[in-house]
C-alpha atoms as a PDB file:
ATOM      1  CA  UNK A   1      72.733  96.232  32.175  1.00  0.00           C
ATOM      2  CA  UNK A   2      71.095  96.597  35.629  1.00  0.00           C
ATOM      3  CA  UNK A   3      73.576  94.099  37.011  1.00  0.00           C
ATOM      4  CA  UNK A   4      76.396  96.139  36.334  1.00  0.00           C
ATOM      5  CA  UNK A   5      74.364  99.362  37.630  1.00  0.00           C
ATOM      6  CA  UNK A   6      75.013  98.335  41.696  1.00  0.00           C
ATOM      7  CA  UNK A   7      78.883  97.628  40.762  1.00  0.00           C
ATOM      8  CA  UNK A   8      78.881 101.046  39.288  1.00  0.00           C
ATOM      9  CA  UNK A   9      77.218 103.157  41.719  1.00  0.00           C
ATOM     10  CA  UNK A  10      79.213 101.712  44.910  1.00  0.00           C
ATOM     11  CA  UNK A  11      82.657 102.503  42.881  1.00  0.00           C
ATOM     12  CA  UNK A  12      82.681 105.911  43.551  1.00  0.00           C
ATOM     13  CA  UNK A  13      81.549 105.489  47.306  1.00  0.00           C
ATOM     14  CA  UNK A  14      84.131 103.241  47.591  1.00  0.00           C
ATOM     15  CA  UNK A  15      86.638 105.524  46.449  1.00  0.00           C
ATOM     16  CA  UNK A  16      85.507 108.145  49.107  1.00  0.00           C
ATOM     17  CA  UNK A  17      85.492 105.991  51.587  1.00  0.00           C
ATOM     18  CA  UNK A  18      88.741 104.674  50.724  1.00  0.00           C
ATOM     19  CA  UNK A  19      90.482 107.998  51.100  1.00  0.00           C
ATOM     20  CA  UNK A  20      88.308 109.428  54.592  1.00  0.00           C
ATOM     21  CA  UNK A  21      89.509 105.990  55.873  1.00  0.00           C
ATOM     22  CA  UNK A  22      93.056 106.882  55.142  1.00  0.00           C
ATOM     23  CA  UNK A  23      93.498 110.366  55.792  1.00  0.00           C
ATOM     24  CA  UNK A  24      91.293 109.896  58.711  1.00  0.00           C
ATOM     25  CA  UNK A  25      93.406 107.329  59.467  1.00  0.00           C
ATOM     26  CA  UNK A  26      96.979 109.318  59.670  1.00  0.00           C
ATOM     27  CA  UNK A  27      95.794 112.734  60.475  1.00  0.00           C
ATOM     28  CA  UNK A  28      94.302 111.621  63.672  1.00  0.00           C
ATOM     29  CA  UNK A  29      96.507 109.025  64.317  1.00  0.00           C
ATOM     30  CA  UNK A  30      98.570 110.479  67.119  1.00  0.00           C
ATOM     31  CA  UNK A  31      95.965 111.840  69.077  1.00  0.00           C
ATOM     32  CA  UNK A  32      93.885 108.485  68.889  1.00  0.00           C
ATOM     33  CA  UNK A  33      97.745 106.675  70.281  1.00  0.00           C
ATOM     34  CA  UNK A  34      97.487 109.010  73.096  1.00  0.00           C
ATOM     35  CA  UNK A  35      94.095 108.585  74.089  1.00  0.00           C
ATOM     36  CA  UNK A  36      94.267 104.826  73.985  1.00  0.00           C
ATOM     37  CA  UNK A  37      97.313 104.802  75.929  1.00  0.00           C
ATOM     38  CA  UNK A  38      96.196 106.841  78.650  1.00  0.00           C
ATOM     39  CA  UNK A  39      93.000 104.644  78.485  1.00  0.00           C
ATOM     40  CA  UNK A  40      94.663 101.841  79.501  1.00  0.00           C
ATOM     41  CA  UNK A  41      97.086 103.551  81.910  1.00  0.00           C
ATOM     42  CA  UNK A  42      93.562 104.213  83.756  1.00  0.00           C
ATOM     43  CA  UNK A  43      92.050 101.448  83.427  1.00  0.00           C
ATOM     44  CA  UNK A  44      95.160  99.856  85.370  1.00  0.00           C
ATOM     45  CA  UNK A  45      95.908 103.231  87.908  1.00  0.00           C
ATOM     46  CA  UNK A  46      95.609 101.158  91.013  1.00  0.00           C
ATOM     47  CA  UNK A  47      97.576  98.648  90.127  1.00  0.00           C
ATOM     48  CA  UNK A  48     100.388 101.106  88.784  1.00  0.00           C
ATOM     49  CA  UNK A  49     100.513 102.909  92.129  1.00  0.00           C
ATOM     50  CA  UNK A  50      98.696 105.850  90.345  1.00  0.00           C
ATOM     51  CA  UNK A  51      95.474 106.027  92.948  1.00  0.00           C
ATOM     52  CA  UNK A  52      96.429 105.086  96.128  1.00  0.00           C
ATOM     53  CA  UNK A  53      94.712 102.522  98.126  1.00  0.00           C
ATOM     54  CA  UNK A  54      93.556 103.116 101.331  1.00  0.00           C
ATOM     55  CA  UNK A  55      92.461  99.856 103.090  1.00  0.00           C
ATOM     56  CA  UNK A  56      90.367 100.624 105.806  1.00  0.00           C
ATOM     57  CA  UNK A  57      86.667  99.448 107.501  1.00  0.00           C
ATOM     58  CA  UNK A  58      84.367 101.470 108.875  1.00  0.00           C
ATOM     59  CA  UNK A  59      84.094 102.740 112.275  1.00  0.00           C
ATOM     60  CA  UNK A  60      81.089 103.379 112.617  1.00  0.00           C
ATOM     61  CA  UNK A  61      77.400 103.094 110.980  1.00  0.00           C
ATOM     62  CA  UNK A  62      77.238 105.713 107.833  1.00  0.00           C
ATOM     63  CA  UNK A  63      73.894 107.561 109.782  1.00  0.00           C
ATOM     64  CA  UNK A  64      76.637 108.570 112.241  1.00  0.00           C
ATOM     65  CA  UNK A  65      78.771 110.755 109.629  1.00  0.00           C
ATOM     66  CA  UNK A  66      79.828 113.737 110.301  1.00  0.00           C
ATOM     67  CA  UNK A  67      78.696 116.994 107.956  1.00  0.00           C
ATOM     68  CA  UNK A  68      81.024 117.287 104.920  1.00  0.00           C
ATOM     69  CA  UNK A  69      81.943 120.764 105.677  1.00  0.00           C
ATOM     70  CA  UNK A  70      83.597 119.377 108.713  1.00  0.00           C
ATOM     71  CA  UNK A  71      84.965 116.704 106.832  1.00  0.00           C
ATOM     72  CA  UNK A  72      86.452 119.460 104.361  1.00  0.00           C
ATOM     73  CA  UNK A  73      87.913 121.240 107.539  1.00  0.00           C
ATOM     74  CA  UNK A  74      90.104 117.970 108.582  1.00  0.00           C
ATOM     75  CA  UNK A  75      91.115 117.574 105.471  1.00  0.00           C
ATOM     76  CA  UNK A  76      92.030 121.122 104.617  1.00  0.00           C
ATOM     77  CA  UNK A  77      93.838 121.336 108.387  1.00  0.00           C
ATOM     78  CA  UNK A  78      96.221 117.799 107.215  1.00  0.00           C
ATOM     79  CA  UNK A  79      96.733 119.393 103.794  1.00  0.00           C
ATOM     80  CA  UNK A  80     100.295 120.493 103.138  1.00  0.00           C
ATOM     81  CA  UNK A  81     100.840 124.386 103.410  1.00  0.00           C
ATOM     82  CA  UNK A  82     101.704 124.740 100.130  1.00  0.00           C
ATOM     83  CA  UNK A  83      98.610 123.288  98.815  1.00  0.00           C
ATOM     84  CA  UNK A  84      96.178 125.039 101.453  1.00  0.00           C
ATOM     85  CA  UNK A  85      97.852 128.492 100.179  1.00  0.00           C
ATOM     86  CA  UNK A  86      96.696 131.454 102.260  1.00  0.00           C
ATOM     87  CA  UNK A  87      94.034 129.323 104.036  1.00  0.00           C
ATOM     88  CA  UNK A  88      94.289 129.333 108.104  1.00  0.00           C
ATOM     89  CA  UNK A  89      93.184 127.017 110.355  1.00  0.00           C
ATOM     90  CA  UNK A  90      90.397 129.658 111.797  1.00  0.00           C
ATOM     91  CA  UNK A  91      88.974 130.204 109.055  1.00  0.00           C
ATOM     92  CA  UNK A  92      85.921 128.759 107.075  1.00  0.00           C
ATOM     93  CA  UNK A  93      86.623 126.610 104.675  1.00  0.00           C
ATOM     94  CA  UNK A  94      87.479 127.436 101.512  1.00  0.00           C
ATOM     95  CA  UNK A  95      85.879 125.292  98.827  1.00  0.00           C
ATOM     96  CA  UNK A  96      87.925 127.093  96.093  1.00  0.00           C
ATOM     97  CA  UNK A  97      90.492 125.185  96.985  1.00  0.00           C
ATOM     98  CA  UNK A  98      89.012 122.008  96.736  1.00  0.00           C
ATOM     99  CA  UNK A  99      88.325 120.323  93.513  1.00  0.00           C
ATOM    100  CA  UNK A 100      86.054 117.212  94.434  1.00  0.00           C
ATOM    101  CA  UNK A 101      85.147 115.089  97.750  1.00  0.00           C
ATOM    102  CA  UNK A 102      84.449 111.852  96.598  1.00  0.00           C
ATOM    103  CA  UNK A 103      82.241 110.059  99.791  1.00  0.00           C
ATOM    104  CA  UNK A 104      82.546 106.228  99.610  1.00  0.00           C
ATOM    105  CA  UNK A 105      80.209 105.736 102.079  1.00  0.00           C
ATOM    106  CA  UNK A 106      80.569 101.688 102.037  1.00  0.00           C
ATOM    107  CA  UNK A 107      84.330 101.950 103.218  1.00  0.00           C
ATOM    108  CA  UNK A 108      83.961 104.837 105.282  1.00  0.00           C
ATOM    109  CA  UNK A 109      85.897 107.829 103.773  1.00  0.00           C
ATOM    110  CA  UNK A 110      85.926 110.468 101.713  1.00  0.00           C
ATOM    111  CA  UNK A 111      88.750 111.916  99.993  1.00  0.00           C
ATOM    112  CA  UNK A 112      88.884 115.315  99.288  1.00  0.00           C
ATOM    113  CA  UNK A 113      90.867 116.426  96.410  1.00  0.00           C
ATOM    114  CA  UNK A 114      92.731 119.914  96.317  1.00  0.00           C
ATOM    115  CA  UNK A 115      92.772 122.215  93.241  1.00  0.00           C
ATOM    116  CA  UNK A 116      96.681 122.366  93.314  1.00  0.00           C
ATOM    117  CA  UNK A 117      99.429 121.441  90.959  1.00  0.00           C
ATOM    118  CA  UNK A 118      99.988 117.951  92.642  1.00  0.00           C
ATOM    119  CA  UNK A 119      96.469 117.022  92.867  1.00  0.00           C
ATOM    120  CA  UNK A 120      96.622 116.527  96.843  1.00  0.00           C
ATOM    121  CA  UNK A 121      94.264 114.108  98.278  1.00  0.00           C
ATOM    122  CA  UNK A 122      93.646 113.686 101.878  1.00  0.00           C
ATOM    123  CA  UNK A 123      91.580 110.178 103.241  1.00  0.00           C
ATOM    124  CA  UNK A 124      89.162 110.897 105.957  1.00  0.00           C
ATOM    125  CA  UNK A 125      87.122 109.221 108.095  1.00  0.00           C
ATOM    126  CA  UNK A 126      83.620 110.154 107.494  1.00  0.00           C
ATOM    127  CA  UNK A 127      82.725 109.582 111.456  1.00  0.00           C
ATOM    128  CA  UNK A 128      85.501 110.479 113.195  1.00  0.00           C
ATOM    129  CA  UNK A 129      87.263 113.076 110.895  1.00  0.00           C
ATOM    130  CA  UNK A 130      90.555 111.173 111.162  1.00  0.00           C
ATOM    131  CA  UNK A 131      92.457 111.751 108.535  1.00  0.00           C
ATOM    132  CA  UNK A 132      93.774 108.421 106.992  1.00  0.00           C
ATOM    133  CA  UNK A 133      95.814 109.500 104.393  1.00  0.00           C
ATOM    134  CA  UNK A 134      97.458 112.025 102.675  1.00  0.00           C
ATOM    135  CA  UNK A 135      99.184 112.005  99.153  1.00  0.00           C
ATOM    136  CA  UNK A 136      99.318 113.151  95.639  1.00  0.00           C
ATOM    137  CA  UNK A 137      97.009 111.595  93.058  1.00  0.00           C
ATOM    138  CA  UNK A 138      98.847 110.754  89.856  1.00  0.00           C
ATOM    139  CA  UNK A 139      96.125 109.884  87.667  1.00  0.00           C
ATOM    140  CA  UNK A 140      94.958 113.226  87.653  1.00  0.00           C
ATOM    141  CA  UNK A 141      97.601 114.334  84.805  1.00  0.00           C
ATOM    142  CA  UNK A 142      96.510 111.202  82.743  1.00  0.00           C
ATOM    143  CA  UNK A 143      92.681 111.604  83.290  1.00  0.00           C
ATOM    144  CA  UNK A 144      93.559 115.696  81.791  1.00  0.00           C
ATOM    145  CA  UNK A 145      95.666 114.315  78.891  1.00  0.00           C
ATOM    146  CA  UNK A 146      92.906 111.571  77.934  1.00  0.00           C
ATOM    147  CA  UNK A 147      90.214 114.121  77.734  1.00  0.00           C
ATOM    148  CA  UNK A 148      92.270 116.646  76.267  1.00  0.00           C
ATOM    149  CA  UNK A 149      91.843 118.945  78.854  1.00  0.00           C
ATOM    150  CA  UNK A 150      95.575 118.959  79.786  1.00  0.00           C
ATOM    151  CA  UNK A 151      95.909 121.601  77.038  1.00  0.00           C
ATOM    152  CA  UNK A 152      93.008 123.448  77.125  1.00  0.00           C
ATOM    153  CA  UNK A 153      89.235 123.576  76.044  1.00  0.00           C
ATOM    154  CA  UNK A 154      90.103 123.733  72.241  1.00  0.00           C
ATOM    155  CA  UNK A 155      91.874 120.026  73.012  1.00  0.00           C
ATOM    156  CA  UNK A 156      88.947 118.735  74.404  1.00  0.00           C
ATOM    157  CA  UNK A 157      87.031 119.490  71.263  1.00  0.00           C
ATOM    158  CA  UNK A 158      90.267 117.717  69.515  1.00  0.00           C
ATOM    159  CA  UNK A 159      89.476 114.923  71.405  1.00  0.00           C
ATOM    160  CA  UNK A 160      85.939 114.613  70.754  1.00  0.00           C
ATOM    161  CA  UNK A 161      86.784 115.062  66.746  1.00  0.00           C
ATOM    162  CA  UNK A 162      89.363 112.211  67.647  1.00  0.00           C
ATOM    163  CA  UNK A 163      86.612 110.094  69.107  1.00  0.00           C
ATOM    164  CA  UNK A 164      84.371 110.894  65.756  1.00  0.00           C
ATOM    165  CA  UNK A 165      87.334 109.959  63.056  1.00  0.00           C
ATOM    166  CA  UNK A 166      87.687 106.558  65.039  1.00  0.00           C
ATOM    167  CA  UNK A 167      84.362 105.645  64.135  1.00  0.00           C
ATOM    168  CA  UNK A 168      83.972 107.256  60.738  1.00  0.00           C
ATOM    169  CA  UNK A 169      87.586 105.220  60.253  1.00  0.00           C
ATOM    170  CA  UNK A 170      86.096 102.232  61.716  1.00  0.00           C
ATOM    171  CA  UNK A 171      82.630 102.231  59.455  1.00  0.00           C
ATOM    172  CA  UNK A 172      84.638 103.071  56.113  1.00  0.00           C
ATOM    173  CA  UNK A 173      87.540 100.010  57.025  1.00  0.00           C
ATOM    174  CA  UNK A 174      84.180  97.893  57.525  1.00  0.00           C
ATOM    175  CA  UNK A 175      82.426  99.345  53.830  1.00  0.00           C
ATOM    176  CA  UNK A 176      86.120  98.682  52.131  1.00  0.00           C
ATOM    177  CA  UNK A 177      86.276  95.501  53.611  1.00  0.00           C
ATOM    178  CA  UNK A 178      82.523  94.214  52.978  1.00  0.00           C
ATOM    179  CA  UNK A 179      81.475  96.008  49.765  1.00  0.00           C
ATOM    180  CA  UNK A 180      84.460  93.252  47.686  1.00  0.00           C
ATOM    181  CA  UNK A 181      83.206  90.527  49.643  1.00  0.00           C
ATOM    182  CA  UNK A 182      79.389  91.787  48.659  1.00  0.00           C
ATOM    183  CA  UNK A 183      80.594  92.361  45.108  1.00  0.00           C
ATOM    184  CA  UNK A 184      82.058  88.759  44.812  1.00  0.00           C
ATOM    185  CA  UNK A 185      79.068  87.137  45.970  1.00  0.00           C
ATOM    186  CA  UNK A 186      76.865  88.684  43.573  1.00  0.00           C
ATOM    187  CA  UNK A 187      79.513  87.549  40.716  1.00  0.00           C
ATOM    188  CA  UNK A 188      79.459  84.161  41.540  1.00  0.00           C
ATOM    189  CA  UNK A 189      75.579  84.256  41.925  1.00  0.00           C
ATOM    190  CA  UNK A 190      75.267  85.550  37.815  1.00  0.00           C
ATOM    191  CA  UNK A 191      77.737  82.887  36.967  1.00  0.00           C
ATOM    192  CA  UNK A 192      75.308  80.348  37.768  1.00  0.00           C
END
């Protein structure tokens, strides 16, 4: 009697997880396509042309740099009209239209990316305020739709719950796969 007690009791777990593992499974199925695709769209956006790549070496020592608010002002001043908006060259800059400056002080830059629709990034020289590039960043769209954030703050929760039915999906296709395997071996054990 007790040896048929553990078969008995993991039955019914079994069962459960056997249906959170598939309707887990196909209700979050397209969202966990998308995120994995975009994942590895990413994880390859230099190679794909999505990033640019701005070779360059350093001019000078990084203790030279200039301030960032001048660095802001060069890149604002090589930024396309249409993504500077109502922003003249007089004026101070206007960090509302910047999104991020992202200083890589080992190669020398920083690039400065705008809060517009094409996600305009200028390249500039962090000691001489040359600006070394200027171009759109595509990975921007993809880095959105991964995180859900393409569609709003409710999709980044969707994401998140996404994330969560992976694993729960993962740890019940491990329990349906292991608890047979576990059951078997304690068969074989009372048979001898």
């Amino acid at each position: 009697m007790s040896t048929q007690r553990p078969t008995a009791s993991r039955r019914p777990l079994s069962r459960v997880a056997f249906y959170l593992h598939l309707w887990l499974g196909v209700v979050s199925t397209v969202s966990l396509v998308a995120i994995a695709f975009t994942g590895i769209l990413l994880n390859h956006k230099r190679g794909l042309g999505l990033m640019p790549d701005v070779p360059y070496a350093p001019t000078a020592p990084f203790e030279s740099a200039i301030h960032l608010e001048r660095l802001a002002y060069a890149a604002l001043l090589a930024a396309p009209v249409e993504a500077r908006l109502h922003w003249q060259p007089n004026d101070a800059v206007d960090v509302g239209l910047i999104d991020r400056m992202d200083v890589r002080p080992r190669n020398g830059y920083v690039k400065v990316r705008l809060r517009d629709k094409a996600s305009t990034e200028m390249t500039v020289d962090i000691t001489s305020g040359k600006v070394l590039h200027i171009g759109r960043r595509g990975d921007v769209f993809l880095e959105k739709l991964h995180s859900g954030e393409a569609f709003g703050g409710a999709f980044v929760i969707l994401s998140d719950i996404a994330g969560v039915a992976l694993i729960l999906t993962l740890v019940t296709g491990y329990w349906l796969w292991l608890v047979p395997k576990l059951g078997r071996g304690t068969r074989t054990r009372e048979g001898a």
